[in-house]
Protein backbone atom coordinates (compact mmCIF):
# COMPACT_ATOMS: atom_id res chain seq x y z
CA UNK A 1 -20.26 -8.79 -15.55
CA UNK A 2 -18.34 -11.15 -13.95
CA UNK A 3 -18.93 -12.11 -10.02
CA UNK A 4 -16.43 -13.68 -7.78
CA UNK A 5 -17.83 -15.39 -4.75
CA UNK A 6 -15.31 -15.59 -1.74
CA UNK A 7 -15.50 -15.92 2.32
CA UNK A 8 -15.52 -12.83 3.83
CA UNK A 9 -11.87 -13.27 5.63
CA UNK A 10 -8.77 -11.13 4.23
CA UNK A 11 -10.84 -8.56 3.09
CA UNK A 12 -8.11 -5.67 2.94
CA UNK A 13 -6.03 -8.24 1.16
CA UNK A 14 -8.43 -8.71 -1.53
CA UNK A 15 -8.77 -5.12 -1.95
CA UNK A 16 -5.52 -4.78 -2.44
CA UNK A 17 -4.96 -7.62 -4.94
CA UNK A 18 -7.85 -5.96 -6.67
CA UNK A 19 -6.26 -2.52 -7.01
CA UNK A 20 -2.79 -3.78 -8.18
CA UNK A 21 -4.73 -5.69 -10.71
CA UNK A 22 -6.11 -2.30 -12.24
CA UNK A 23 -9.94 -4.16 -11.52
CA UNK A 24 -12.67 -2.17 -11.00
CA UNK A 25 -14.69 -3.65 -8.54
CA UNK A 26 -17.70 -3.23 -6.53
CA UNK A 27 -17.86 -5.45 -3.42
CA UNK A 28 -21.01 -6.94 -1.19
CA UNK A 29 -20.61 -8.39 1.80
CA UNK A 30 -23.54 -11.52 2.48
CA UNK A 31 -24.40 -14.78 4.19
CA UNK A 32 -23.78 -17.86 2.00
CA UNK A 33 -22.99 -21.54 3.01
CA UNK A 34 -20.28 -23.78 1.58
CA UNK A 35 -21.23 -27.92 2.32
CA UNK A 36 -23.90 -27.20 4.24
CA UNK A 37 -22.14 -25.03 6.68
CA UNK A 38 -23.64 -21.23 6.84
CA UNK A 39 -20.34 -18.30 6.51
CA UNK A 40 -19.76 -14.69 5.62
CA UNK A 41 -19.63 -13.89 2.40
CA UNK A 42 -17.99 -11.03 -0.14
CA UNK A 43 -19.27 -10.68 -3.35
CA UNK A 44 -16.88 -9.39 -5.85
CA UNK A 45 -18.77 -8.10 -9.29
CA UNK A 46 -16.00 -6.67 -12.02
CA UNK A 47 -17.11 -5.13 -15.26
CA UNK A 48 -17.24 -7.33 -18.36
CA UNK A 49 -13.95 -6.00 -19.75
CA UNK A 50 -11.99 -8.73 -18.55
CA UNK A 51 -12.05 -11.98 -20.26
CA UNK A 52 -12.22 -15.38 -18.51
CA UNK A 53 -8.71 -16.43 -18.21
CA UNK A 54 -7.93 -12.75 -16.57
CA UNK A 55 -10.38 -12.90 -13.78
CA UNK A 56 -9.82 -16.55 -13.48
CA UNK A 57 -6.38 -15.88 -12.83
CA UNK A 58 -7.24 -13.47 -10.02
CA UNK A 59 -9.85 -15.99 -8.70
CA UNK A 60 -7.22 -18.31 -8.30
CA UNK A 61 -5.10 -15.76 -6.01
CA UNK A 62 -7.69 -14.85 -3.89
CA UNK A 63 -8.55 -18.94 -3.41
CA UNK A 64 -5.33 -18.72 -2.58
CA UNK A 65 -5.03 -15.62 -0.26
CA UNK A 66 -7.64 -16.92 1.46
CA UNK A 67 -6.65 -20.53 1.91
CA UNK A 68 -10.01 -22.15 0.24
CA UNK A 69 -10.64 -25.13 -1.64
CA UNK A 70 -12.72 -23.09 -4.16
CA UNK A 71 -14.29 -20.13 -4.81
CA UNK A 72 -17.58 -19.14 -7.14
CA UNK A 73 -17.11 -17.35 -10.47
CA UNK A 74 -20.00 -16.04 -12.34
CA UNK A 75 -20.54 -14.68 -15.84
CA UNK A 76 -23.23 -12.54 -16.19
CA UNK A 77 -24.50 -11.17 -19.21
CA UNK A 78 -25.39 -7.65 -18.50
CA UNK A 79 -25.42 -4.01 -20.37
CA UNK A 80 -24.09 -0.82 -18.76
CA UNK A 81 -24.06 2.84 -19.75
CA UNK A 82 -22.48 5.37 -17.59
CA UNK A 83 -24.31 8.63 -17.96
């Protein structure tokens, strides 16, 4: 699984970068900090089908989207089975 770590501004926007992506993606909004400095949070958590460069990529456009210096991603090594 692969997590994307983000403010919690342009939400819609993400969303929407998301879908035309074709991601699947499960979002949770929190309370992080970045320097210090306590801020909304959205959690973005894809499935493990994409490989790094891919959600790297999309990283990179919502860093963008959202005018930050950086945002988190995450690799997580997980199993899934939909039933």
């Amino acid at each position: 699984m692969y997590r994307i770590i983000t403010e919690h501004t342009n939400v819609d926007g993400i969303k929407s970068l998301l879908r035309d992506e074709k991601m699947d993606f499960t979002l949770h909004e929190a309370t992080g900090s970045w320097q210090g400095v306590e801020e909304r949070s959205l959690v973005i958590e894809l499935d493990a089908l994409w490989d790094d460069s891919e959600v790297t990529r999309v990283a990179k456009k919502i860093r963008s989207l959202n005018n930050q210096e950086a945002v988190l991603i995450q690799n997580i090594p997980t199993e899934g089975v939909f039933v």
